[in-house]
C-alpha atoms as a PDB file:
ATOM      1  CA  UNK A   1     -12.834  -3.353  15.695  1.00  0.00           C
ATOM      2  CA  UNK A   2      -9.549  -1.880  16.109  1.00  0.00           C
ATOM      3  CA  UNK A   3      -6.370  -3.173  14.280  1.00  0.00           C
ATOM      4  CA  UNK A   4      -4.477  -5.228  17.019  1.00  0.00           C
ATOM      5  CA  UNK A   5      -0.675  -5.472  17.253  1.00  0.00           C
ATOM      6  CA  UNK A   6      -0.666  -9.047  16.543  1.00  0.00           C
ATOM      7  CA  UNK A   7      -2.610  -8.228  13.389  1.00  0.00           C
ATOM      8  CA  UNK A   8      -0.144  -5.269  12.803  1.00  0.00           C
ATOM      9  CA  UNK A   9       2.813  -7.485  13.253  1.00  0.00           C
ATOM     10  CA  UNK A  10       1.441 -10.315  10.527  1.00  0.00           C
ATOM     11  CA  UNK A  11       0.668  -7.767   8.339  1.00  0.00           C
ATOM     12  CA  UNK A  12       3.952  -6.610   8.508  1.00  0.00           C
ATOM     13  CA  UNK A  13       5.713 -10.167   8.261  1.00  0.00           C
ATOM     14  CA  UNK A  14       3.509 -10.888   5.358  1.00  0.00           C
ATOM     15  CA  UNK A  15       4.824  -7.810   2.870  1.00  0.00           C
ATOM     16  CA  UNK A  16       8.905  -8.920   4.292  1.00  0.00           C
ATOM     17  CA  UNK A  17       7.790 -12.910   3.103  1.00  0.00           C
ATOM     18  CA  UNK A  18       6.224 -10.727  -0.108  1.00  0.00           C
ATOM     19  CA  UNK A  19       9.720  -8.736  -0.569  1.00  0.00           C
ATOM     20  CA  UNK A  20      11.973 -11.795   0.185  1.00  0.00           C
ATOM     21  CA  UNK A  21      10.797 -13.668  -2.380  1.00  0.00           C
ATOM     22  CA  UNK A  22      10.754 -10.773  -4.812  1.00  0.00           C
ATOM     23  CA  UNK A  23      14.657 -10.366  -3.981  1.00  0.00           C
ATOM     24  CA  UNK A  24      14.252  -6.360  -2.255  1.00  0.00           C
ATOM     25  CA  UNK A  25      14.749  -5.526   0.962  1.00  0.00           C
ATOM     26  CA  UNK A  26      12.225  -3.119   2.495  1.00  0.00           C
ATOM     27  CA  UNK A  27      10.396  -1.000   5.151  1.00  0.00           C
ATOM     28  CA  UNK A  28       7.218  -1.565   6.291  1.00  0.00           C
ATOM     29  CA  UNK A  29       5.073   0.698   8.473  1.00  0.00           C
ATOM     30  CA  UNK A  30       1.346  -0.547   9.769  1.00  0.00           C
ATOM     31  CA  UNK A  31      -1.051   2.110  10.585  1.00  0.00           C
ATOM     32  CA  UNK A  32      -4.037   2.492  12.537  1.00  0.00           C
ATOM     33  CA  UNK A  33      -7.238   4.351  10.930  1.00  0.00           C
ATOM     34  CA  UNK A  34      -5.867   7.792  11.986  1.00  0.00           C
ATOM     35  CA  UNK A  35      -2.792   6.975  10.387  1.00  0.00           C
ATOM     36  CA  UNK A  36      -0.634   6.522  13.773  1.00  0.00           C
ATOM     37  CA  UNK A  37       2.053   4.182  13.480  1.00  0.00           C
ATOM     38  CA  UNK A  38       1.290   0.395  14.923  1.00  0.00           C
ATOM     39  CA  UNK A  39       4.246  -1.704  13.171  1.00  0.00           C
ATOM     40  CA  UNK A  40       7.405  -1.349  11.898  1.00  0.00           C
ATOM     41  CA  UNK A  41       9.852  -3.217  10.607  1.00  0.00           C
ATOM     42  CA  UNK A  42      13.140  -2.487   8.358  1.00  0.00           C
ATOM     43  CA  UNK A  43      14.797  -5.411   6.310  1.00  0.00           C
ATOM     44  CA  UNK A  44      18.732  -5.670   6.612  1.00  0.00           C
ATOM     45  CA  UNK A  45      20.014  -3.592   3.301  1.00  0.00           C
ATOM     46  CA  UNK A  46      16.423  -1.419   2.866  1.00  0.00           C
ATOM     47  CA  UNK A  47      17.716   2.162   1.949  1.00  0.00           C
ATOM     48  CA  UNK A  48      17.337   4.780   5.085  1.00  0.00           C
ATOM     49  CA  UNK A  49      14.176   6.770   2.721  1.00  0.00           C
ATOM     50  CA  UNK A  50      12.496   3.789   2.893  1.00  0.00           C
ATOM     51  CA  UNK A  51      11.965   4.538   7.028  1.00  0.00           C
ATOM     52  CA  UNK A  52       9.459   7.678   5.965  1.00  0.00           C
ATOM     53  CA  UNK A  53       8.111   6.631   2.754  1.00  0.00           C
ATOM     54  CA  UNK A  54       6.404   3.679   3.992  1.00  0.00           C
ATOM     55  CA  UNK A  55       4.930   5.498   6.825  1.00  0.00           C
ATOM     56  CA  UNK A  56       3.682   8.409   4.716  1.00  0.00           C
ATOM     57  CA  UNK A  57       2.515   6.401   2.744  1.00  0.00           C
ATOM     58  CA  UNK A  58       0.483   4.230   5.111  1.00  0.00           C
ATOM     59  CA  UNK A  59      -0.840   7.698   6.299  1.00  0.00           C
ATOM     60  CA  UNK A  60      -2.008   8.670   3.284  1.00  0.00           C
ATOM     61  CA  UNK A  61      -3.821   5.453   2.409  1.00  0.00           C
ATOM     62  CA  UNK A  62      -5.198   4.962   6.026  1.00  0.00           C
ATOM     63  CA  UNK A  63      -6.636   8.701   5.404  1.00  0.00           C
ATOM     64  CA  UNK A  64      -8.436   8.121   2.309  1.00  0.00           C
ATOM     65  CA  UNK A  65      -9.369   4.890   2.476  1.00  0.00           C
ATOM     66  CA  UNK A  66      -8.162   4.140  -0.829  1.00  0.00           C
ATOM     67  CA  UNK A  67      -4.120   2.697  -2.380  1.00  0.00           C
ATOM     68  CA  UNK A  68      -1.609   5.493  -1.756  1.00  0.00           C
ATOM     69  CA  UNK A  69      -0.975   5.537  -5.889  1.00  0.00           C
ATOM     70  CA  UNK A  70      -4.408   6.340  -6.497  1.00  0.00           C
ATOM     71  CA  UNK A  71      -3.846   9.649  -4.878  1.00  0.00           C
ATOM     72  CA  UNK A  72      -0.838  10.447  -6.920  1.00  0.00           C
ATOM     73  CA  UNK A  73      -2.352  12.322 -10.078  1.00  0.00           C
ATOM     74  CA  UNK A  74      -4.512  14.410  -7.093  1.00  0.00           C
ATOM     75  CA  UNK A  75      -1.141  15.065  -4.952  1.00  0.00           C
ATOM     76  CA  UNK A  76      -1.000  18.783  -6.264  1.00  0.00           C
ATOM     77  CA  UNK A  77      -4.788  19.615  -5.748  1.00  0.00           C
ATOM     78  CA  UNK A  78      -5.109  22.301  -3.288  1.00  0.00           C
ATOM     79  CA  UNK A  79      -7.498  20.101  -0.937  1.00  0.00           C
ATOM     80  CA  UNK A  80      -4.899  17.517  -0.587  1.00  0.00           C
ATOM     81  CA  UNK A  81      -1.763  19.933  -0.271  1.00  0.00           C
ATOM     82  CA  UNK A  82      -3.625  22.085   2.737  1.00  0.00           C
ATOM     83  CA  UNK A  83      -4.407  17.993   4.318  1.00  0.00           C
ATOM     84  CA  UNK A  84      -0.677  16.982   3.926  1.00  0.00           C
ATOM     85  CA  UNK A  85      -0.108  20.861   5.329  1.00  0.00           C
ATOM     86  CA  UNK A  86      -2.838  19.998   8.085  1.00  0.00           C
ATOM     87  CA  UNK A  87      -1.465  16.945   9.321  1.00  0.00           C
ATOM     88  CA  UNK A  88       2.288  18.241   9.610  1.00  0.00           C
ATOM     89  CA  UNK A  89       3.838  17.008   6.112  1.00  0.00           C
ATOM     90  CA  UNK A  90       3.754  13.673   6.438  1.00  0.00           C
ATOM     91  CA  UNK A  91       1.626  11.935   3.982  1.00  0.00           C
ATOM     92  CA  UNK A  92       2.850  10.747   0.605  1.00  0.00           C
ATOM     93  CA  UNK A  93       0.517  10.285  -2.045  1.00  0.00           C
ATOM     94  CA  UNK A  94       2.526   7.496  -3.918  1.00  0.00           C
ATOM     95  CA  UNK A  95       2.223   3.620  -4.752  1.00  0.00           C
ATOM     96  CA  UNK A  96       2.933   2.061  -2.062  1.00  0.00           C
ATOM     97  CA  UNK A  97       0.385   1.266   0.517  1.00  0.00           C
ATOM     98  CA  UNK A  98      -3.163  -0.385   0.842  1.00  0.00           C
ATOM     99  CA  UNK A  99      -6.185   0.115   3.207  1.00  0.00           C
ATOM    100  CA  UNK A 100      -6.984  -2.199   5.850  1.00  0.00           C
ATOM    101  CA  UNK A 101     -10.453  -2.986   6.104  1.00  0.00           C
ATOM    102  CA  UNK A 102     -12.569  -4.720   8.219  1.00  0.00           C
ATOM    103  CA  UNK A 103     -16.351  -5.281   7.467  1.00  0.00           C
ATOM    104  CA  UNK A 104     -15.638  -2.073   4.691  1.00  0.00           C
ATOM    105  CA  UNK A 105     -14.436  -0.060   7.319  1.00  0.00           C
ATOM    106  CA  UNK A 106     -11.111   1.291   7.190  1.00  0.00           C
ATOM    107  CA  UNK A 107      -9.124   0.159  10.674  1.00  0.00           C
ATOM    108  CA  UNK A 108      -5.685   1.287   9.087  1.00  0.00           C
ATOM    109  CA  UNK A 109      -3.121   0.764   6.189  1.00  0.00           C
ATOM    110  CA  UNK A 110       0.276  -0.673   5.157  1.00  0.00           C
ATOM    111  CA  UNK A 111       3.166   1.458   3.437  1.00  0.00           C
ATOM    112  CA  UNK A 112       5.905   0.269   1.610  1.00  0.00           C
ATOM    113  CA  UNK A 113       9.096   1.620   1.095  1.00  0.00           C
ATOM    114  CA  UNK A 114      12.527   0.405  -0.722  1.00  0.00           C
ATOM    115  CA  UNK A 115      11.246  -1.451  -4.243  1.00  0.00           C
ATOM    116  CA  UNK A 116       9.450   0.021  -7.215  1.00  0.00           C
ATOM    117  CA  UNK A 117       6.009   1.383  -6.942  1.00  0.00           C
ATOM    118  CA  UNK A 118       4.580  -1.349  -7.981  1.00  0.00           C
ATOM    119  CA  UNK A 119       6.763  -3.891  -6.086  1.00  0.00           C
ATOM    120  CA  UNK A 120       6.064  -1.734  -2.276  1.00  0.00           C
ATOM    121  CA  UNK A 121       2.286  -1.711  -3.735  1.00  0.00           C
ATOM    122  CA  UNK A 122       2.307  -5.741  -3.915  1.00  0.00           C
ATOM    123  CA  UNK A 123       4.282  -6.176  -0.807  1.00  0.00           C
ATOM    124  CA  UNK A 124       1.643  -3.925   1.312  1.00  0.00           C
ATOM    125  CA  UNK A 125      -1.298  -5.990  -0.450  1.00  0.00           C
ATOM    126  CA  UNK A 126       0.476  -9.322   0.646  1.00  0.00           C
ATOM    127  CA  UNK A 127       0.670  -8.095   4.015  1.00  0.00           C
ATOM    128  CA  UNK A 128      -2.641  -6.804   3.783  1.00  0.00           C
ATOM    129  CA  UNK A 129      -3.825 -10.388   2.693  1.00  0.00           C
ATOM    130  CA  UNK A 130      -2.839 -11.471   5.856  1.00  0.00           C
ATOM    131  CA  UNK A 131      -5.322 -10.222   8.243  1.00  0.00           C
ATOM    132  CA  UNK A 132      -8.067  -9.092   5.439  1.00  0.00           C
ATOM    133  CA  UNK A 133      -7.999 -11.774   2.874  1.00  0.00           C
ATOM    134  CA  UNK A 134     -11.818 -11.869   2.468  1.00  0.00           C
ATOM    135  CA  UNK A 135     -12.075  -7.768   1.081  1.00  0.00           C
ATOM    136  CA  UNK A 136      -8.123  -7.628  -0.218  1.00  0.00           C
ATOM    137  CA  UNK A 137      -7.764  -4.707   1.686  1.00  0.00           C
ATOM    138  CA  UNK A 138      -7.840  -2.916  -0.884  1.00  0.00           C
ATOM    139  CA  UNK A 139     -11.616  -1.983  -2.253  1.00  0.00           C
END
């Protein structure tokens, strides 16, 4: 049930297809469920901040199962300070990244880095599509 490099690596060429035709250049970073990093790739021109935010964000989402923005307004709530403390820092709680699910169990995530919110958030969802059409990857 894992998430499989191949799978990784389509998810990841979906969201640069997503961003090319939006006209950004970004990173992507494909998680397993743990949040450990499967897939990466960095567009020619994506800014260097792009390289962490996708992966924390990826984290994040792999960790609670949910879209990285829907953790923003909770990003200052001591449980989820002392978890970003726990797990070294890394997680970012920001639109960006969507679940991967399989049979509505989370197998890992896809962060987005270097366009808008809302822009890395459809870019990780069109990635997402890739592998999970059937549950959108992100319920």
């Amino acid at each position: 049930m894992a998430l499989t490099l191949q799978e990784a690596n389509r998810v990841a060429g979906g969201a640069i297809a997503h961003a090319e035709s939006l006209g950004i250049s970004i990173c992507v970073s494909v998680c397993d469920a743990g949040g450990r990093l499967i897939a990466f790739q960095r567009m020619d021109g994506a800014i260097w901040a792009a390289v962490y935010g996708s992966q924390g964000k990826a984290a994040a989402s792999a960790a609670f199962g949910r879209p990285s923005g829907d953790l923003t307004e909770r990003a200052d709530h001591p449980t989820f300070r002392g978890i970003a403390a726990a797990d070294g820092g890394r997680l970012i709680y920001g639109q960006g990244a969507v679940p991967i699910l399989r049979n509505g169990t989370v197998i890992g995530a896809c962060g987005v880095g270097g366009g808008t919110g809302e822009e890395d958030e459809d870019c990780a969802g069109a990635g997402v599509a890739c592998v999970a059409p059937a549950e959108g990857g992100t319920s």
